[in-house]
PDB file of N, CA and C in Angstrom:
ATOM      1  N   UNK A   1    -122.158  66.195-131.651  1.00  0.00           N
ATOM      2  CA  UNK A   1    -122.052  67.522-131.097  1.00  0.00           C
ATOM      3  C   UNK A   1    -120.609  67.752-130.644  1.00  0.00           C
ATOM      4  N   UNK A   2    -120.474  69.275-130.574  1.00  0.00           N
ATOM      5  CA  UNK A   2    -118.576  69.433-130.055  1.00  0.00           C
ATOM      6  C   UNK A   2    -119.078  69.920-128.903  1.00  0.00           C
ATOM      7  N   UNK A   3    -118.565  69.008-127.527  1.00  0.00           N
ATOM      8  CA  UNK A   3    -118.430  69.696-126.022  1.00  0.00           C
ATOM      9  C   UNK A   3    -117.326  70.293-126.511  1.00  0.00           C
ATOM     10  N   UNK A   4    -117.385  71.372-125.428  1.00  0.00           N
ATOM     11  CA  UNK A   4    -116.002  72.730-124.349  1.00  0.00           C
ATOM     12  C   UNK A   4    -116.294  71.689-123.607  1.00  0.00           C
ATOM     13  N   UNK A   5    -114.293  70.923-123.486  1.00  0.00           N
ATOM     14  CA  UNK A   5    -113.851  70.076-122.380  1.00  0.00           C
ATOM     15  C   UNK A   5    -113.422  71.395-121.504  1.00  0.00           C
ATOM     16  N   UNK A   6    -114.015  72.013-120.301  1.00  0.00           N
ATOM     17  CA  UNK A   6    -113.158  73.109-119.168  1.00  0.00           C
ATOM     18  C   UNK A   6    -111.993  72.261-118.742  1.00  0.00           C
ATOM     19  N   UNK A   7    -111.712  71.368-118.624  1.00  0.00           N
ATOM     20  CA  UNK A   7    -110.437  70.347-118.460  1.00  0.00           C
ATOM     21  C   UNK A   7    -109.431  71.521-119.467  1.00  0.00           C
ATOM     22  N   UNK A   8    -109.822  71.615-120.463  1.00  0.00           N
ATOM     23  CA  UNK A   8    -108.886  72.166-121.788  1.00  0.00           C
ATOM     24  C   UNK A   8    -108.643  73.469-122.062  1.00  0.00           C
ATOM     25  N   UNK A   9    -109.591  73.891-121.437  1.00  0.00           N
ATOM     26  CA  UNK A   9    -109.596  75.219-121.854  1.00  0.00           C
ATOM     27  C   UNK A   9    -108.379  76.029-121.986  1.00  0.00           C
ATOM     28  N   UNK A  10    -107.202  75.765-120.392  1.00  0.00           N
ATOM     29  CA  UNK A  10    -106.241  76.430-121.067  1.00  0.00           C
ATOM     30  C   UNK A  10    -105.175  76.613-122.566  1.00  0.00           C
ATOM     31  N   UNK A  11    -105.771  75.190-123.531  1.00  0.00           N
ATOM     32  CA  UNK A  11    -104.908  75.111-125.156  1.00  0.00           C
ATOM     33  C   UNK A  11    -106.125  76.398-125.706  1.00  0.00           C
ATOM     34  N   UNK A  12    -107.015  76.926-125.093  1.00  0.00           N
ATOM     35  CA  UNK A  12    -107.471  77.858-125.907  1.00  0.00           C
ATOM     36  C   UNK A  12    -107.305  79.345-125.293  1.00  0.00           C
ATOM     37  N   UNK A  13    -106.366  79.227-124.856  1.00  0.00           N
ATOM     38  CA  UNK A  13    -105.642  80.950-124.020  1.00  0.00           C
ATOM     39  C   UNK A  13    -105.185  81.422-125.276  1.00  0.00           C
ATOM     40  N   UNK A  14    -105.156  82.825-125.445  1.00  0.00           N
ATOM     41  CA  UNK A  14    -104.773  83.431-126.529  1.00  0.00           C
ATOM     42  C   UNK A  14    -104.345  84.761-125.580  1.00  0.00           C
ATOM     43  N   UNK A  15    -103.354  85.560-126.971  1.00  0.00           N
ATOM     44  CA  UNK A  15    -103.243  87.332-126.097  1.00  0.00           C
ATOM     45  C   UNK A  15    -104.582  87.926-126.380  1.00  0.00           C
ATOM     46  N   UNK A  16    -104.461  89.274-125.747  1.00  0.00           N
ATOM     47  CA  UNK A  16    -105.323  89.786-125.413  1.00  0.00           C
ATOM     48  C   UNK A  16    -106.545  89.534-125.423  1.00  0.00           C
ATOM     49  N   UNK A  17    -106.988  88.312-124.175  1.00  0.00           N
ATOM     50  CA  UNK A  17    -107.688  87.727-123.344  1.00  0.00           C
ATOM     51  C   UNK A  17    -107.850  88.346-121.786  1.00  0.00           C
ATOM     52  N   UNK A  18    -109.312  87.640-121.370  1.00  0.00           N
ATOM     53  CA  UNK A  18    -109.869  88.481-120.712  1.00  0.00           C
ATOM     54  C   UNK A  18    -108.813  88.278-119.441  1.00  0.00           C
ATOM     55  N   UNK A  19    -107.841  87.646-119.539  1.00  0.00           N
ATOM     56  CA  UNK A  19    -106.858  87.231-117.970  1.00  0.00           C
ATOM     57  C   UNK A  19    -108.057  86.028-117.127  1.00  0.00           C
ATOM     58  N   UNK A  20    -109.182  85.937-117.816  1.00  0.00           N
ATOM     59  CA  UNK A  20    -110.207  84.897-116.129  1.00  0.00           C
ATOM     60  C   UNK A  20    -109.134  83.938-116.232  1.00  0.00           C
ATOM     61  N   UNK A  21    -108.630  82.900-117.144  1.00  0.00           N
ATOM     62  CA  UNK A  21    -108.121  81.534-116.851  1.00  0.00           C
ATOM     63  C   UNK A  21    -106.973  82.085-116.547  1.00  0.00           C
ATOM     64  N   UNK A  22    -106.163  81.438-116.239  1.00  0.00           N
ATOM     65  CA  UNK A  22    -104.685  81.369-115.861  1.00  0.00           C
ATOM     66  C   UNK A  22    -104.025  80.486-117.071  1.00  0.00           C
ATOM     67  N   UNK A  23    -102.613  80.800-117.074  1.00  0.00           N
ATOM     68  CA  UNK A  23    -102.146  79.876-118.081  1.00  0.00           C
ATOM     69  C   UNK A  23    -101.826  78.117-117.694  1.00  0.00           C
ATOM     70  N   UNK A  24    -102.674  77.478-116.718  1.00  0.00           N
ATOM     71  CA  UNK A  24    -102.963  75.779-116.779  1.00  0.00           C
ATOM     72  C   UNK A  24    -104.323  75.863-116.484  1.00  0.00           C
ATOM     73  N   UNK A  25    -105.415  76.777-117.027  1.00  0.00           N
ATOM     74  CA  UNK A  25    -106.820  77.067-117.463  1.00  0.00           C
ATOM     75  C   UNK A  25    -107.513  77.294-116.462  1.00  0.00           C
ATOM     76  N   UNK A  26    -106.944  77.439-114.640  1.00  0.00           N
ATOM     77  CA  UNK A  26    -107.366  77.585-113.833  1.00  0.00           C
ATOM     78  C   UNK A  26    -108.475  78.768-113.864  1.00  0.00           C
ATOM     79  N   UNK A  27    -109.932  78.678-113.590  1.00  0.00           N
ATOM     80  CA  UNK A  27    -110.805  79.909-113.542  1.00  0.00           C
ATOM     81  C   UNK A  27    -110.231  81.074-112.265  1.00  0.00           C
ATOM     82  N   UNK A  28    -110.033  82.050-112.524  1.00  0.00           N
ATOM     83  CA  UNK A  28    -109.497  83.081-111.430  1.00  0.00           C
ATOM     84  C   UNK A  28    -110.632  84.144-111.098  1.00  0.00           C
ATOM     85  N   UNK A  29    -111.298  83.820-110.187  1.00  0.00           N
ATOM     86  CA  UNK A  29    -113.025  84.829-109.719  1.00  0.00           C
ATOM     87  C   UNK A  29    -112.461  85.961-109.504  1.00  0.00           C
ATOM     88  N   UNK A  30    -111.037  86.255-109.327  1.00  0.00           N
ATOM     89  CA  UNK A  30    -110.678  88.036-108.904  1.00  0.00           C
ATOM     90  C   UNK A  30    -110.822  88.813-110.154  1.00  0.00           C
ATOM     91  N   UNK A  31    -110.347  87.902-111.053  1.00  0.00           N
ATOM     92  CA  UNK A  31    -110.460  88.599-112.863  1.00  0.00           C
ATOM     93  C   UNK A  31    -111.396  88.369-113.424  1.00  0.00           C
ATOM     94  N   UNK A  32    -111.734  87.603-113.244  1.00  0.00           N
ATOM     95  CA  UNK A  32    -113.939  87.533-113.311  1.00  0.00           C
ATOM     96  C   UNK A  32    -114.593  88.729-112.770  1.00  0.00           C
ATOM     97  N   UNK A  33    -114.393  89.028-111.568  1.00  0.00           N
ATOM     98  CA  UNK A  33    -115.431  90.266-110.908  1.00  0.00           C
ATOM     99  C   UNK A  33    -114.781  91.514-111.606  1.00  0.00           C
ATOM    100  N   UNK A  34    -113.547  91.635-111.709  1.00  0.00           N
ATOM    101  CA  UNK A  34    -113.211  92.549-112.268  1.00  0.00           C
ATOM    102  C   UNK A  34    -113.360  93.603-113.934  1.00  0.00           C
ATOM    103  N   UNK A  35    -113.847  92.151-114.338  1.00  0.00           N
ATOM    104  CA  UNK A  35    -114.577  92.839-115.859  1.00  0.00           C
ATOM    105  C   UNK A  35    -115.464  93.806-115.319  1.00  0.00           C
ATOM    106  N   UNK A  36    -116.450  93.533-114.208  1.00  0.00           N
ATOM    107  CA  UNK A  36    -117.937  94.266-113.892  1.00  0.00           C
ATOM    108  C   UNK A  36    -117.163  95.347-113.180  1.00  0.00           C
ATOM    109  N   UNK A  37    -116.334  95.012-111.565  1.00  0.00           N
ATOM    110  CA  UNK A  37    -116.136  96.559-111.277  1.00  0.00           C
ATOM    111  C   UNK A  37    -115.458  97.493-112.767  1.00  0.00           C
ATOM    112  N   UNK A  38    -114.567  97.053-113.354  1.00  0.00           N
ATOM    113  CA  UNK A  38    -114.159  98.088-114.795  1.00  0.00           C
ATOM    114  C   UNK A  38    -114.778  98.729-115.520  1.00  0.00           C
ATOM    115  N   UNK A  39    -115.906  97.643-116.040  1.00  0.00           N
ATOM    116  CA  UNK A  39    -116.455  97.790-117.287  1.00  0.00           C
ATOM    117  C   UNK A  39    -117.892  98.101-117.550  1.00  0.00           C
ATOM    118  N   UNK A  40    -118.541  97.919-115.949  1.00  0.00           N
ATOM    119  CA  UNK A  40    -120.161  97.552-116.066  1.00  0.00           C
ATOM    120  C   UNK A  40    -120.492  98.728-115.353  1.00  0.00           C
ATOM    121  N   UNK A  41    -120.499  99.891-116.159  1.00  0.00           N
ATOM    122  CA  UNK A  41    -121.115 101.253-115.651  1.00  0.00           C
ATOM    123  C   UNK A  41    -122.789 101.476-115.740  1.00  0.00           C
ATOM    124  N   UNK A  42    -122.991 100.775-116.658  1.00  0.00           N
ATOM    125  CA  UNK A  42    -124.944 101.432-116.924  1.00  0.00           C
ATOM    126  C   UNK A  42    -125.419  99.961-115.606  1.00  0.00           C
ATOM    127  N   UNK A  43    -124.941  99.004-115.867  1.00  0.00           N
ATOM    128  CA  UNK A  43    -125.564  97.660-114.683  1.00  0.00           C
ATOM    129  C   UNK A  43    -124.430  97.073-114.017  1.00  0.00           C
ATOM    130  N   UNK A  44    -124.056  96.965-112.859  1.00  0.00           N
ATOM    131  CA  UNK A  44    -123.347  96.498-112.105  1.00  0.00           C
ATOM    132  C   UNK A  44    -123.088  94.976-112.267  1.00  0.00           C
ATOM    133  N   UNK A  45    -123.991  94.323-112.386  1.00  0.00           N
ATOM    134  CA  UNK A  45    -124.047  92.884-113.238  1.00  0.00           C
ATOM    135  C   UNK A  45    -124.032  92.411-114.527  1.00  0.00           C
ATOM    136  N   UNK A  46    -123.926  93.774-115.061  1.00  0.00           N
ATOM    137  CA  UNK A  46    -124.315  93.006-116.874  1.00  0.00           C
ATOM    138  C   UNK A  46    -122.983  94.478-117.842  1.00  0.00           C
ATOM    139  N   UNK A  47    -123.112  93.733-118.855  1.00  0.00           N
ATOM    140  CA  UNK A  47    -122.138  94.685-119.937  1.00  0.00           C
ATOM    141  C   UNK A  47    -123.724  94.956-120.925  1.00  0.00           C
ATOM    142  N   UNK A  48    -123.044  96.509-121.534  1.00  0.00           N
ATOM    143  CA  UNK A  48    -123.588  96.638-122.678  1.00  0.00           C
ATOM    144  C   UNK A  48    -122.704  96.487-123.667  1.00  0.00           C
ATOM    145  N   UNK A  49    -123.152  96.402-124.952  1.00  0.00           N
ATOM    146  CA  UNK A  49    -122.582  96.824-126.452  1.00  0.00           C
ATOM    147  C   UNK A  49    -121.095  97.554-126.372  1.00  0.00           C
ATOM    148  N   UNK A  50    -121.444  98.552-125.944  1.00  0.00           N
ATOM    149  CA  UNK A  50    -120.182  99.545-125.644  1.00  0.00           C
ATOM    150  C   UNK A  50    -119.791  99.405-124.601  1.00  0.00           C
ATOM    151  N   UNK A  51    -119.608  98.761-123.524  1.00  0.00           N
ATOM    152  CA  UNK A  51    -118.641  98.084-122.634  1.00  0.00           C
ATOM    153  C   UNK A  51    -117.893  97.176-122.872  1.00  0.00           C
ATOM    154  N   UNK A  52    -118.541  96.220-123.378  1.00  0.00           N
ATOM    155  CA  UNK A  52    -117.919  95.304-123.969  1.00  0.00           C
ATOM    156  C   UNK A  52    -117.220  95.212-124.642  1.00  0.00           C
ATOM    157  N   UNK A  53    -117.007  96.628-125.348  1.00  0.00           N
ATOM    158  CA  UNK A  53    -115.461  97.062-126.844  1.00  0.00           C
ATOM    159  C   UNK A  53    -115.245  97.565-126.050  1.00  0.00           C
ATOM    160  N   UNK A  54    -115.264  98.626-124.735  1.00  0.00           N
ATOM    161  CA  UNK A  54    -114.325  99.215-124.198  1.00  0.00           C
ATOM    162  C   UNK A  54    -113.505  98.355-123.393  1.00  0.00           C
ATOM    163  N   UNK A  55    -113.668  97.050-123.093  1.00  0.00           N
ATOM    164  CA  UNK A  55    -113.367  96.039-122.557  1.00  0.00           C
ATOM    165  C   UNK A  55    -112.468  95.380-123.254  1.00  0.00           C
ATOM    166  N   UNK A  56    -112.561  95.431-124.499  1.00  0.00           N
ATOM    167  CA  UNK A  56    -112.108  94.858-125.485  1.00  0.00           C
ATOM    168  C   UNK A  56    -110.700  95.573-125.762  1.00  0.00           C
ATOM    169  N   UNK A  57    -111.173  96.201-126.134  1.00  0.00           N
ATOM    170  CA  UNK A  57    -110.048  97.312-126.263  1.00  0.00           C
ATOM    171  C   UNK A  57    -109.050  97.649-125.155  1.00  0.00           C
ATOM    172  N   UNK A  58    -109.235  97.617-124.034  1.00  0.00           N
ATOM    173  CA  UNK A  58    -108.418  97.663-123.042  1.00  0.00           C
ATOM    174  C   UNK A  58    -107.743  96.593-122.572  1.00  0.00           C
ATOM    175  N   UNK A  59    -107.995  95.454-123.021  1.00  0.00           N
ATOM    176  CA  UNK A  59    -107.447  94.109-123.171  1.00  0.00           C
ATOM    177  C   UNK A  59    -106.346  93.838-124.198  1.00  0.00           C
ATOM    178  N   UNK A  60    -106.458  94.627-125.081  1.00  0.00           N
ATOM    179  CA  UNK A  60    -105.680  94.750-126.254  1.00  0.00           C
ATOM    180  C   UNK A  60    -103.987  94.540-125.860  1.00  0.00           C
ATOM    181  N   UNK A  61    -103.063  93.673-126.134  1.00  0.00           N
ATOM    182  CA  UNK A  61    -101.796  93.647-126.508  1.00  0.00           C
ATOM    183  C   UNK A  61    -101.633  93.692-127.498  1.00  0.00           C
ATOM    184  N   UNK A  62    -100.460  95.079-127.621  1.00  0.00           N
ATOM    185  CA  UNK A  62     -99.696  95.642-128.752  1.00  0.00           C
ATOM    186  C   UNK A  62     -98.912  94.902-129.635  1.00  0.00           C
ATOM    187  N   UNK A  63     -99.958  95.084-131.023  1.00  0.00           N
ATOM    188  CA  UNK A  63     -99.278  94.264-132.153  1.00  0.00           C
ATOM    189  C   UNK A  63     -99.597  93.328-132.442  1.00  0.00           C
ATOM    190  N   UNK A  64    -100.891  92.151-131.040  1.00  0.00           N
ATOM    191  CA  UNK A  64    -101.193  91.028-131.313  1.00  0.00           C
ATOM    192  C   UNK A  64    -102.331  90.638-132.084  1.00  0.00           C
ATOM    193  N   UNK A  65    -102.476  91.069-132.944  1.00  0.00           N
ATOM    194  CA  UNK A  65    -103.521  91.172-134.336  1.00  0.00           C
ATOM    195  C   UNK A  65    -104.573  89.719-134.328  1.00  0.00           C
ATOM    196  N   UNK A  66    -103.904  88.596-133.721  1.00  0.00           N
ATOM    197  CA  UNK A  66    -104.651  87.469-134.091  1.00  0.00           C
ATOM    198  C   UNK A  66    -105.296  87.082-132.539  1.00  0.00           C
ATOM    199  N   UNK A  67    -104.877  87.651-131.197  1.00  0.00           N
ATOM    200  CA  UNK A  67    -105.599  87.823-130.213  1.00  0.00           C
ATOM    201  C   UNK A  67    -106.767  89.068-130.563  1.00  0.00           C
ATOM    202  N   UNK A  68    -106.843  89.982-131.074  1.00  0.00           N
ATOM    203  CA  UNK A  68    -107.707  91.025-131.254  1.00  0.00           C
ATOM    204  C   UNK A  68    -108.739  90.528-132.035  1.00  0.00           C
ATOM    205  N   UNK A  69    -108.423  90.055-132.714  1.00  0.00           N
ATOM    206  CA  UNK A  69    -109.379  88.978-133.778  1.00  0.00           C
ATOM    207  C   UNK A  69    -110.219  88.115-133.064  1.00  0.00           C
ATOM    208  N   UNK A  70    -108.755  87.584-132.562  1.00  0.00           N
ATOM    209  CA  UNK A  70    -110.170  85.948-131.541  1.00  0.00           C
ATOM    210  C   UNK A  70    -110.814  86.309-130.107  1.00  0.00           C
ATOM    211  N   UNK A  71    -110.464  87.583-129.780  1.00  0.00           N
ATOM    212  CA  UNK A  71    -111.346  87.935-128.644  1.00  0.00           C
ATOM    213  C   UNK A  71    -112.322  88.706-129.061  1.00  0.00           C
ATOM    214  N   UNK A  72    -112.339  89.726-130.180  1.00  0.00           N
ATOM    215  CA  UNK A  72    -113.740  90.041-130.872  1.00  0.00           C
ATOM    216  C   UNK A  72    -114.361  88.835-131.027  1.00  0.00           C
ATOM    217  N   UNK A  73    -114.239  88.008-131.794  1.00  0.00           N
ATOM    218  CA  UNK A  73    -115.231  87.215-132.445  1.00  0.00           C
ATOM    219  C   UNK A  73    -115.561  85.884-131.548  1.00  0.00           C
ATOM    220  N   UNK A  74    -115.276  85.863-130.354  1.00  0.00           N
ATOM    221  CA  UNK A  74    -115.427  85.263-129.011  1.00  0.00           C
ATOM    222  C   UNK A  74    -116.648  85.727-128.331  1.00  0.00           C
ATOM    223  N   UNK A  75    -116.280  87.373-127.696  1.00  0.00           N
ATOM    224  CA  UNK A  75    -117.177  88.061-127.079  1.00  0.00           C
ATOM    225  C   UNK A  75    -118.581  88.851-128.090  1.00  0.00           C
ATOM    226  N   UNK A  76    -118.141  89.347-129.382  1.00  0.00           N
ATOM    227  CA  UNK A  76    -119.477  89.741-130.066  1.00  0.00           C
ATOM    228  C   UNK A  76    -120.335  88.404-130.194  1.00  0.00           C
ATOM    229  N   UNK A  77    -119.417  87.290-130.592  1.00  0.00           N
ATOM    230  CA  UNK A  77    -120.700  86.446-130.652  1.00  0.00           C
ATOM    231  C   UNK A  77    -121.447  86.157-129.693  1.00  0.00           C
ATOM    232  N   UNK A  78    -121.329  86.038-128.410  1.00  0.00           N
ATOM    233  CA  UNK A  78    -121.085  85.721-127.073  1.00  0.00           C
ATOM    234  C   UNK A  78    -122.468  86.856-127.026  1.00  0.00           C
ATOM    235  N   UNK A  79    -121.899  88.071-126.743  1.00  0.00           N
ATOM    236  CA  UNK A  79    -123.483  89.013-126.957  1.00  0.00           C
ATOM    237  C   UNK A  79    -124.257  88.929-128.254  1.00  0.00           C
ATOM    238  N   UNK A  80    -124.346  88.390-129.026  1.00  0.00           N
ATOM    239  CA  UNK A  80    -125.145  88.295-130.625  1.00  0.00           C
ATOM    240  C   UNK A  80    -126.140  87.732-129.868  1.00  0.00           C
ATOM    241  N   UNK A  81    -125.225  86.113-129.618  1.00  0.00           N
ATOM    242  CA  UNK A  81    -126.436  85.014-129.394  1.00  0.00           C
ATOM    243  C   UNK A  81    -127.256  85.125-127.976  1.00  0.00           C
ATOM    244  N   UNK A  82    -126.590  86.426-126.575  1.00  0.00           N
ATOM    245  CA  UNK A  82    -126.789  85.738-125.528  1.00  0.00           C
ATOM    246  C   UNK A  82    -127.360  86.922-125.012  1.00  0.00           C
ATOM    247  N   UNK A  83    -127.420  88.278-125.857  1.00  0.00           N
ATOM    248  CA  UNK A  83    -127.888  89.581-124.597  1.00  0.00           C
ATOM    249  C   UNK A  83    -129.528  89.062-124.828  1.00  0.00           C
ATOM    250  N   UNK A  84    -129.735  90.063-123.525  1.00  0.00           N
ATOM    251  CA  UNK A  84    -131.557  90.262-123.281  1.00  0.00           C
ATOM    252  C   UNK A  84    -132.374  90.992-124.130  1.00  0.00           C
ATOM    253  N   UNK A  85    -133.023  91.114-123.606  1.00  0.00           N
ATOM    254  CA  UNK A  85    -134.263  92.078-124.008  1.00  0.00           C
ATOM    255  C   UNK A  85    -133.681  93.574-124.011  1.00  0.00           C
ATOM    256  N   UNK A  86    -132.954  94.106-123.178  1.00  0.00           N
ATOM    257  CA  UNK A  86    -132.782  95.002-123.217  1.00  0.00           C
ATOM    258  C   UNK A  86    -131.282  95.271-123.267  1.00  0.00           C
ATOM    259  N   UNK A  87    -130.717  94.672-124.445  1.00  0.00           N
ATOM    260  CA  UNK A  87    -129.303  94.619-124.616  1.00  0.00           C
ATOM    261  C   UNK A  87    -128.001  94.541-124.281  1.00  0.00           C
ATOM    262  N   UNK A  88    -128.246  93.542-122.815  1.00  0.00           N
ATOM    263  CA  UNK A  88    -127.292  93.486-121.871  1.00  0.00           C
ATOM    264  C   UNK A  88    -127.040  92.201-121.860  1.00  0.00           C
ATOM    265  N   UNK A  89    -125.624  91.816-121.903  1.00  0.00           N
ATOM    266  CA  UNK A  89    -125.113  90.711-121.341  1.00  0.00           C
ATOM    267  C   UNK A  89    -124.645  90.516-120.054  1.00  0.00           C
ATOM    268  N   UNK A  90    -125.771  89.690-119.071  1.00  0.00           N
ATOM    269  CA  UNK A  90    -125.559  89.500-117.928  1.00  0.00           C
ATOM    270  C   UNK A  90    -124.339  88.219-117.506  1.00  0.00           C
ATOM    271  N   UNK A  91    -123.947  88.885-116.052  1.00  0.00           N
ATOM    272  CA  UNK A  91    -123.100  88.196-115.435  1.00  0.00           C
ATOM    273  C   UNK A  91    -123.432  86.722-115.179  1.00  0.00           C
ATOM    274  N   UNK A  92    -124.269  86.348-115.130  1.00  0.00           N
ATOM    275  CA  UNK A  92    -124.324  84.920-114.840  1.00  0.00           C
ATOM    276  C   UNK A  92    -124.301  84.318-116.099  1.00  0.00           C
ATOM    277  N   UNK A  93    -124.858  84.699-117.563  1.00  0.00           N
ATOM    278  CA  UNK A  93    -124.336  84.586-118.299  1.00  0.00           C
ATOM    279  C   UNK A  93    -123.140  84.119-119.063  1.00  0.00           C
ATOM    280  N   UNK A  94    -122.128  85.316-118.772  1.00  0.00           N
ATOM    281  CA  UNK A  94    -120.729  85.057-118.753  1.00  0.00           C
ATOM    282  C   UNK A  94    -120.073  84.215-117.961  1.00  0.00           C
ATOM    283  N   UNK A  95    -120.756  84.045-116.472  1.00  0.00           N
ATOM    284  CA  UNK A  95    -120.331  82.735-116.021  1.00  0.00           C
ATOM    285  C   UNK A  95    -120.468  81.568-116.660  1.00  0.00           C
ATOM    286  N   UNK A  96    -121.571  81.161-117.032  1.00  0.00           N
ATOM    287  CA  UNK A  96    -121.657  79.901-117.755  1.00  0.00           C
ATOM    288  C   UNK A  96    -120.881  79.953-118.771  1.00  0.00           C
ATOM    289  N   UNK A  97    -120.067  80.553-119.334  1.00  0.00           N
ATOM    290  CA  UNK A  97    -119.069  80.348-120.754  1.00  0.00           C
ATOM    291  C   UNK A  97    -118.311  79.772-119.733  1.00  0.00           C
ATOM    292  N   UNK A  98    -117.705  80.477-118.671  1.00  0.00           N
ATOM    293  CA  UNK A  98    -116.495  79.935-118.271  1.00  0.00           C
ATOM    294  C   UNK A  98    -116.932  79.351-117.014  1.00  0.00           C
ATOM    295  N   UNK A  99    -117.935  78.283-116.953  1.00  0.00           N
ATOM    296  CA  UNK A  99    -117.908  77.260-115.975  1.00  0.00           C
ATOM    297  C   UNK A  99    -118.320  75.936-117.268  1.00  0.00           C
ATOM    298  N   UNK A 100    -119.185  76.173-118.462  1.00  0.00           N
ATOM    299  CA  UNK A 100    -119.112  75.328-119.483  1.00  0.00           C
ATOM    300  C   UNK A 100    -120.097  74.942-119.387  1.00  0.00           C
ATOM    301  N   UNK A 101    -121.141  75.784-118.784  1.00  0.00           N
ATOM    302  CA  UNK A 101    -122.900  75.001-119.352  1.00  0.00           C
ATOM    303  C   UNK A 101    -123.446  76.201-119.841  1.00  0.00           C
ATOM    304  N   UNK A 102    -122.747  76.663-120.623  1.00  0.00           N
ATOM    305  CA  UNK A 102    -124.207  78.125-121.461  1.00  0.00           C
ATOM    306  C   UNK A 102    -124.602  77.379-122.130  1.00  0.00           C
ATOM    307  N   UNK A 103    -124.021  76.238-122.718  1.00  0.00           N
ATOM    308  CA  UNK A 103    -124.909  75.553-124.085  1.00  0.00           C
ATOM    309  C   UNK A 103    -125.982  74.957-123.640  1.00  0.00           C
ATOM    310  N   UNK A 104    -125.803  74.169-122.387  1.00  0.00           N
ATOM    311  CA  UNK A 104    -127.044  72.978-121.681  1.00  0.00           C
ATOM    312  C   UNK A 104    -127.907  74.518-121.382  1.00  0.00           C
ATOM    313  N   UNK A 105    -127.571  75.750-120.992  1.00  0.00           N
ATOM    314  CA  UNK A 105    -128.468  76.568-120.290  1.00  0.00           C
ATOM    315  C   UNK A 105    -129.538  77.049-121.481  1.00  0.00           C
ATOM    316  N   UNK A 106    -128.759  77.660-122.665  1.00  0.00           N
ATOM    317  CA  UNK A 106    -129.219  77.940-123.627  1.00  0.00           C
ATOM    318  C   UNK A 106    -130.199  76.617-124.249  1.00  0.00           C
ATOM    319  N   UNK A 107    -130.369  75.571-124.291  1.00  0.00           N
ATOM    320  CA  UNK A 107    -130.740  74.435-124.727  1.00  0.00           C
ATOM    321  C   UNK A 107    -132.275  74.378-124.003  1.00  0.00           C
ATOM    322  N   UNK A 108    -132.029  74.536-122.669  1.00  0.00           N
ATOM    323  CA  UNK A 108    -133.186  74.269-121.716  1.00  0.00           C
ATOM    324  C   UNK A 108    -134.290  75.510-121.609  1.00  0.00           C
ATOM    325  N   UNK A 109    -133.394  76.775-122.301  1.00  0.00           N
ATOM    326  CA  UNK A 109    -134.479  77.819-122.294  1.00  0.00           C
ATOM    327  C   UNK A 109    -135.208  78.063-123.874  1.00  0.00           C
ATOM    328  N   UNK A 110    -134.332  77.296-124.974  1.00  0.00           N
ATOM    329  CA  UNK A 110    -134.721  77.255-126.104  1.00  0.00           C
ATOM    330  C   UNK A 110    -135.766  76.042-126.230  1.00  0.00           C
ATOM    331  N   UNK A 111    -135.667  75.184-125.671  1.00  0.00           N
ATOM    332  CA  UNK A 111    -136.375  73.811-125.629  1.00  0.00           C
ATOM    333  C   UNK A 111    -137.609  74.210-124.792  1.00  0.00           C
ATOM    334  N   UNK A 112    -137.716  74.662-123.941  1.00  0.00           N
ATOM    335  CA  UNK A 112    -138.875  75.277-122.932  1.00  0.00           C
ATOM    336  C   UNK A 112    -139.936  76.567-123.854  1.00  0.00           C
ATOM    337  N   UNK A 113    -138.587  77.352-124.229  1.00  0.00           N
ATOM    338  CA  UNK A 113    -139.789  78.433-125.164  1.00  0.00           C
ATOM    339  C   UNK A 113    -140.672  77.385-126.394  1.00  0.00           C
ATOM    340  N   UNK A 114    -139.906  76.773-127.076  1.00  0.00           N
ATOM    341  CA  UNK A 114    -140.712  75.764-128.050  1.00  0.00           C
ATOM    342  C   UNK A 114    -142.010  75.281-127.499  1.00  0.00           C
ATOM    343  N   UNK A 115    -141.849  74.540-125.908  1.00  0.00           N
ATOM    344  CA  UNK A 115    -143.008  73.745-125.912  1.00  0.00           C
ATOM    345  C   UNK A 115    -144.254  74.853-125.414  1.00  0.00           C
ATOM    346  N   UNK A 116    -143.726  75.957-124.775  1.00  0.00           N
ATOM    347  CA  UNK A 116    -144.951  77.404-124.941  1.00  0.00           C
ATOM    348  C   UNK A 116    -145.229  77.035-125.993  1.00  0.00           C
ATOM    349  N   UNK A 117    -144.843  77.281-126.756  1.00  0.00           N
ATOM    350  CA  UNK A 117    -145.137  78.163-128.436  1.00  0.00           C
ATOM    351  C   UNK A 117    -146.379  76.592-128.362  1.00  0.00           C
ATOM    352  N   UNK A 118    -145.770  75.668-128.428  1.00  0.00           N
ATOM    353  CA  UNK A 118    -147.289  74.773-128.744  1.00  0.00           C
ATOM    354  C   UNK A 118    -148.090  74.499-128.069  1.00  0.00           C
TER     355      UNK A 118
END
């Protein structure tokens, strides 16, 4: 399996990024809360679809084509695999990317629905 060492995270800073890490990968909670006061108009805790590109988009540095790239295909996947029922990607959620257990979280709720199912 490939762990996310959070030790590392800052060799994976790119432009137009969300600003949470700092550039020696430090997590920064002021630029964390701040996606939600900006961006999280329909839920105070969660993004929709279209927050999340308006988010996107406002993150955007001019000209940087290969940050625009790797922060789409960061965050859509990010909501592909992770919104709810009712198409929201919640905040605690997004915490676990950037504390480094969405995978163990995702694991324990995929492993749990299985043993329902039998």
């Amino acid at each position: 399996m490939l762990p996310i060492e959070v030790k590392n995270i800052h060799f994976a800073k790119h432009g137009s990024d969300s600003g949470v890490y700092d550039t020696q990968g430090r997590f920064v909670p002021s630029k964390f809360e701040r996606i939600f006061i900006k961006f999280a108009r329909t839920h105070p805790d969660a993004l929709t679809s279209d927050e999340l590109s308006a988010m996107l988009k406002a993150n955007r540095e001019p000209q940087d084509y290969r940050g625009w790239v790797a922060s789409l295909t960061e965050w859509k996947t990010l909501y592909i695999l992770c919104k709810d029922d009712q198409g929201l990607l919640r905040k605690e959620t997004i915490r676990a990317v950037y504390d480094g257990s969405l995978f163990e979280q995702m694991e324990r709720e995929r492993s749990g629905a299985a043993k329902k199912k039998e």
